[in-house]
N, C-alpha and C. Protein backbone atom coordinates (compact mmCIF):
# COMPACT_ATOMS: atom_id res chain seq x y z
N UNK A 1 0.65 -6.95 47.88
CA UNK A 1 -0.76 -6.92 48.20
C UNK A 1 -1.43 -5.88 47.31
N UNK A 2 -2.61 -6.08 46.84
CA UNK A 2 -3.13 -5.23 45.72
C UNK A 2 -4.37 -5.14 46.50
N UNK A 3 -4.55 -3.55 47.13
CA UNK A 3 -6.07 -3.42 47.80
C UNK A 3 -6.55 -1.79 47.52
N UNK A 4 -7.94 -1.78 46.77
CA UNK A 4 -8.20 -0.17 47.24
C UNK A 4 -8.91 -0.18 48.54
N UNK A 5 -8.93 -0.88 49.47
CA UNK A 5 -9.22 -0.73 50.88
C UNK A 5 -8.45 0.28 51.80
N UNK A 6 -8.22 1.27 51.69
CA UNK A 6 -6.77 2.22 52.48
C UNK A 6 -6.93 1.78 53.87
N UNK A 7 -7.91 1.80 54.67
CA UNK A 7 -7.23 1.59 56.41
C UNK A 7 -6.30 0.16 56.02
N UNK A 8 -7.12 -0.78 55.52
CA UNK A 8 -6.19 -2.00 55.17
C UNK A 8 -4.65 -1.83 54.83
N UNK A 9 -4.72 -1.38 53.95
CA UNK A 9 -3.06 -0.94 53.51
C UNK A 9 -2.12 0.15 54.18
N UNK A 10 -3.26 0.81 55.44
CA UNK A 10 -2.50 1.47 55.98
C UNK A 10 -1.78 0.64 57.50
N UNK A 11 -2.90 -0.51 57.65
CA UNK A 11 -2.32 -1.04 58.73
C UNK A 11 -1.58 -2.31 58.54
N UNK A 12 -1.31 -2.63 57.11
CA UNK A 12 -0.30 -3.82 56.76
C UNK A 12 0.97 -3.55 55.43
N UNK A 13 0.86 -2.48 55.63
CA UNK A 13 2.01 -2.33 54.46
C UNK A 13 3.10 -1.29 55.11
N UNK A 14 4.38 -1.55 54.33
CA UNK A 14 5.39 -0.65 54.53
C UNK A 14 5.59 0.27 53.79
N UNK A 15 4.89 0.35 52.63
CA UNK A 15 5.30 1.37 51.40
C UNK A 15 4.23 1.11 50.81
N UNK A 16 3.48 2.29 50.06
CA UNK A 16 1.80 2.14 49.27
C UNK A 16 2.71 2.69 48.21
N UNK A 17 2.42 1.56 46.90
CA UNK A 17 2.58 1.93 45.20
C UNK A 17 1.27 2.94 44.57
N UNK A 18 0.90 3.47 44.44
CA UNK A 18 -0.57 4.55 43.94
C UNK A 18 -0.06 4.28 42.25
N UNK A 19 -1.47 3.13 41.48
CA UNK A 19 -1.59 3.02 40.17
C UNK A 19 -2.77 3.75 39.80
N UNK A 20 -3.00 4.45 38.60
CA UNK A 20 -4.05 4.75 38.01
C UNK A 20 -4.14 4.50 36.47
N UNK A 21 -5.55 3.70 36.23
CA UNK A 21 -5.01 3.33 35.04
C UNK A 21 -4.17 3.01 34.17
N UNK A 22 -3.73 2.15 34.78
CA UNK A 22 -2.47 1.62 34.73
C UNK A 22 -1.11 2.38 34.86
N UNK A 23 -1.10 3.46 35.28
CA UNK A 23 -0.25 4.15 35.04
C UNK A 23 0.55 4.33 36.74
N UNK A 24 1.63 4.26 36.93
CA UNK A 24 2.40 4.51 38.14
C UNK A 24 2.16 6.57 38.55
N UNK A 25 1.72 6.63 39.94
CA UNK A 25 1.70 7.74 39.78
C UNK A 25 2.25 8.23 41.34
N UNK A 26 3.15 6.95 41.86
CA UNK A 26 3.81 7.42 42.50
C UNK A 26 3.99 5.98 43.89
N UNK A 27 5.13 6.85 44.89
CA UNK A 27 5.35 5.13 45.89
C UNK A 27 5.34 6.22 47.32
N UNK A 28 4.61 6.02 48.43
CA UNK A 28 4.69 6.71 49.61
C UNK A 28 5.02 5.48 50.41
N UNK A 29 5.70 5.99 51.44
CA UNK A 29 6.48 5.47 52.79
C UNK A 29 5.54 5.71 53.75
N UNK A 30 5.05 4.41 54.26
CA UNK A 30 3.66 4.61 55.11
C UNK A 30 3.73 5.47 56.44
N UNK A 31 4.96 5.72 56.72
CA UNK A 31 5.10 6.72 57.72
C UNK A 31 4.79 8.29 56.90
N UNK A 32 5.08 8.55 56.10
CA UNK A 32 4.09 9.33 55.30
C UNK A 32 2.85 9.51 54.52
N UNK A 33 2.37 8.33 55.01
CA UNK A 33 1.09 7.95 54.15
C UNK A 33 0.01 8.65 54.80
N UNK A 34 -1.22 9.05 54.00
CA UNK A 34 -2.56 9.11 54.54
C UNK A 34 -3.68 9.30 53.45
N UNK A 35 -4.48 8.92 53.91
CA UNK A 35 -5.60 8.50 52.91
C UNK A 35 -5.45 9.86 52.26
N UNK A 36 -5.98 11.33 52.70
CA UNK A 36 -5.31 12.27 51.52
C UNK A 36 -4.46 11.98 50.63
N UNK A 37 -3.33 12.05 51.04
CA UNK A 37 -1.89 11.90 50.29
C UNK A 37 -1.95 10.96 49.26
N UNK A 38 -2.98 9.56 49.34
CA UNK A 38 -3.09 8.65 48.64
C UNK A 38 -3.95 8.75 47.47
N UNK A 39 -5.25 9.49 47.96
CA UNK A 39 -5.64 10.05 47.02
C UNK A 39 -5.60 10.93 46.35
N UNK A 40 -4.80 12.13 47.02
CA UNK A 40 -4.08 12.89 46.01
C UNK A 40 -3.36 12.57 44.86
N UNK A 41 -2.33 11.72 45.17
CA UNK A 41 -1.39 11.03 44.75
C UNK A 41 -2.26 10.33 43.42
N UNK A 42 -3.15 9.66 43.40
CA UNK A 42 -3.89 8.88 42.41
C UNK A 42 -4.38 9.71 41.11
N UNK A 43 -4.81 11.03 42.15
CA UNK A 43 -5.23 11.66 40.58
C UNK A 43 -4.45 12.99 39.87
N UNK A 44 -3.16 12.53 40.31
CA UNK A 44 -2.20 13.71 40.01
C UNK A 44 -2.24 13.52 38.50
């Protein structure tokens, strides 16, 4: 599933991939996930 919607992906996914410009910038385990973390994660 490819969404920048986060509640969405927080309430249907098991694992969030975080791309930026094309670039991989990381994979969180939605039991560790949160919209912080996600967007942290994006602009590391």
């Amino acid at each position: 599933m490819i969404s920048s919607e986060l509640p969405e992906l927080l309430g249907v996914c098991d694992r969030i991939v975080v791309l930026n410009e094309g670039k991989l910038k990381g994979t969180i385990k939605i039991r560790d996930a949160s919209e912080e973390l996600i967007l942290k994660t994006a602009t590391m």
